[in-house]
C-alpha atoms as a PDB file:
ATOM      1  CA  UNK A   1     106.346  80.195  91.558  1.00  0.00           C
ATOM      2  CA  UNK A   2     103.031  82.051  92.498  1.00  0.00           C
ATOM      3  CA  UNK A   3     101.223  78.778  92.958  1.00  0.00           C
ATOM      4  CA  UNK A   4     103.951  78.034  95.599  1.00  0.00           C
ATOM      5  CA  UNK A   5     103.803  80.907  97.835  1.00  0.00           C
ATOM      6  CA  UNK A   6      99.623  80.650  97.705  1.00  0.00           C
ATOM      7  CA  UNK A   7      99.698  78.824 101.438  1.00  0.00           C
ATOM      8  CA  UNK A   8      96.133  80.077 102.541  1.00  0.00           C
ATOM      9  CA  UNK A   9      92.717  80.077 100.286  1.00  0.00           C
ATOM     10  CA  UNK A  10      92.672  84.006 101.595  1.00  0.00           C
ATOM     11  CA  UNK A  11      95.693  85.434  99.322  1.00  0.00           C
ATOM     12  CA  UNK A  12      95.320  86.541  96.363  1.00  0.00           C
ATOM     13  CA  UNK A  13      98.273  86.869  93.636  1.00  0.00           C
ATOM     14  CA  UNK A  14      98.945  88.612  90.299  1.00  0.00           C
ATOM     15  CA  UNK A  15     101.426  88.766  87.855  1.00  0.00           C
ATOM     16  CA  UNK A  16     102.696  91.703  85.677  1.00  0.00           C
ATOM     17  CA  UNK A  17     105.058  91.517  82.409  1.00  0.00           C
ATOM     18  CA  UNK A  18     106.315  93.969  80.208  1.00  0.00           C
ATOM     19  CA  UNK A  19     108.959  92.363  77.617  1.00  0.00           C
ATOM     20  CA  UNK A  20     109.994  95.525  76.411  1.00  0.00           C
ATOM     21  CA  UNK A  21     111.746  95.971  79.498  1.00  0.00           C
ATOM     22  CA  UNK A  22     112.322  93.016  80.446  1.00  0.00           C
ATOM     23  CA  UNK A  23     110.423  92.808  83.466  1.00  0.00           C
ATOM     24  CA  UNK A  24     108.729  90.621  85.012  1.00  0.00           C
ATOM     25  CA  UNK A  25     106.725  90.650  88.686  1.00  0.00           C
ATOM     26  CA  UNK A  26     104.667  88.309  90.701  1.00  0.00           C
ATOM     27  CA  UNK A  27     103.295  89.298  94.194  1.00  0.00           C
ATOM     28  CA  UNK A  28     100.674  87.201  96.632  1.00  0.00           C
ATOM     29  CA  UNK A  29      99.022  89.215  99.649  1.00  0.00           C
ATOM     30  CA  UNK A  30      96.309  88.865 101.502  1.00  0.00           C
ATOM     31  CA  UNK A  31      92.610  90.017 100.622  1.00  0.00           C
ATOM     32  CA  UNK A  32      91.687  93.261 101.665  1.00  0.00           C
ATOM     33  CA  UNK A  33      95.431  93.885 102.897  1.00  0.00           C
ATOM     34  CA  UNK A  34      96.978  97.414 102.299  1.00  0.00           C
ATOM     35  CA  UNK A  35      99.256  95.396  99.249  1.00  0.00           C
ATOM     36  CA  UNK A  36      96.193  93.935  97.266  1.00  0.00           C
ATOM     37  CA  UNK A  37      95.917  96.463  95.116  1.00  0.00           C
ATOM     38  CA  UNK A  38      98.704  95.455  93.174  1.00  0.00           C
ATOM     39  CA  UNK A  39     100.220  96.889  90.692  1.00  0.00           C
ATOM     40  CA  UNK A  40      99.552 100.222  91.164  1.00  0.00           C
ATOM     41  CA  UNK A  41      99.683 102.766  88.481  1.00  0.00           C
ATOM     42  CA  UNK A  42      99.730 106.742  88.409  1.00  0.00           C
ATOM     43  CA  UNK A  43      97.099 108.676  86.156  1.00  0.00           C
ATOM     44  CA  UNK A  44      99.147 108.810  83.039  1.00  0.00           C
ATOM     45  CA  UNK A  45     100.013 105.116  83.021  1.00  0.00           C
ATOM     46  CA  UNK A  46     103.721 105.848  82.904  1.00  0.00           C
ATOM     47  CA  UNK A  47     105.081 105.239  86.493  1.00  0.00           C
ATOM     48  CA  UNK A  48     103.921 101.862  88.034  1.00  0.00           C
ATOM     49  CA  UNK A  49     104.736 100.420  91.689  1.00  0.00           C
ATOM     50  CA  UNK A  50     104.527  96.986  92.950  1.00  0.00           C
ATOM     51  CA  UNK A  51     104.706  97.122  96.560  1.00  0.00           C
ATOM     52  CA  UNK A  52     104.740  94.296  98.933  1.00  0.00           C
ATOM     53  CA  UNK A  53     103.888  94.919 102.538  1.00  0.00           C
ATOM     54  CA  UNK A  54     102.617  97.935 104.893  1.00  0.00           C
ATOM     55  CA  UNK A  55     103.634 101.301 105.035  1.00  0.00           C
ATOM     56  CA  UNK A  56     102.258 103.947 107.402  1.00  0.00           C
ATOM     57  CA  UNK A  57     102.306 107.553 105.677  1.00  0.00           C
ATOM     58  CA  UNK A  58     101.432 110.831 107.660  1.00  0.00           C
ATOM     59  CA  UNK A  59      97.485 111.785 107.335  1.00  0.00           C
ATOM     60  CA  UNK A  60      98.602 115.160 105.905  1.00  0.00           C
ATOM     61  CA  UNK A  61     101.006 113.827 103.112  1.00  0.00           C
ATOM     62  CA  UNK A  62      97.636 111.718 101.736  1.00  0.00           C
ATOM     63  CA  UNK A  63      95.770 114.751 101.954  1.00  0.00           C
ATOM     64  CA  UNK A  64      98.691 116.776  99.901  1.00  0.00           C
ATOM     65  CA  UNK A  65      98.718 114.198  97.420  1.00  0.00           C
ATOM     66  CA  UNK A  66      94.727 114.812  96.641  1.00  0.00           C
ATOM     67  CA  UNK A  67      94.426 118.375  96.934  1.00  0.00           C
ATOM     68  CA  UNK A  68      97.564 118.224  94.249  1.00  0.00           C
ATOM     69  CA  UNK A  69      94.772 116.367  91.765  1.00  0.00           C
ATOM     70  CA  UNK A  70      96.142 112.709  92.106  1.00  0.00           C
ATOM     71  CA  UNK A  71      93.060 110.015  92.083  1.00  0.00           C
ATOM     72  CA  UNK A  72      93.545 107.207  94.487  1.00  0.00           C
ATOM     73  CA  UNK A  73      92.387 104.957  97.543  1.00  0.00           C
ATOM     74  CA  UNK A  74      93.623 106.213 100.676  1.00  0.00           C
ATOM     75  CA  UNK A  75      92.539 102.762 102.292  1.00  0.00           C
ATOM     76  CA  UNK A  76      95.714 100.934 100.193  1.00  0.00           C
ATOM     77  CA  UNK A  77      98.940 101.247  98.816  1.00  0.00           C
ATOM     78  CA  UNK A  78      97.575 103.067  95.635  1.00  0.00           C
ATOM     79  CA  UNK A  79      98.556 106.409  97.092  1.00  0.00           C
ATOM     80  CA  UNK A  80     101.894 105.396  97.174  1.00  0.00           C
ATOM     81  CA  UNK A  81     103.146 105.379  93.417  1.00  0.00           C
ATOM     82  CA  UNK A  82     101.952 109.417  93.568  1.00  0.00           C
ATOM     83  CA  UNK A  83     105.007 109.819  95.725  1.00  0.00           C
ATOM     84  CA  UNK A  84     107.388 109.198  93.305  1.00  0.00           C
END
């Protein structure tokens, strides 16, 4: 299915599985877009986000995020699992 949706030679794709739960993702974006950082993990590996498009958070609610000791790139959607 991921070989399908790969129209341009600029996206980019990945996959994630977990049997266990009986999960399985796929996702294509665009290099360099806010989404190509996919799948997105917190610090202790035990909430994970796959998020597909843009999102446009308040400056200040990034900035409460890190001064609350989370680790991520502001520049992508790897702040956005710390939400949660």
């Amino acid at each position: 299915m991921i070989k399908r949706m790969m129209h341009e030679p600029f996206y980019t794709s990945g996959t994630y599985a977990c049997e266990r739960l009986g999960l399985w993702a796929g996702w294509v974006s665009q290099v360099g877009s806010f989404s190509d950082c996919m799948p997105v993990w917190n610090e202790e590996r035990n909430i994970c986000l796959v998020f597909s498009g843009e999102e446009y958070t308040d400056r200040t609610e990034i900035d409460n995020l890190r001064a609350k000791g989370h680790e991520f790139d502001s520049t992508n959607a790897s702040y956005l699992v710390h939400g949660y």
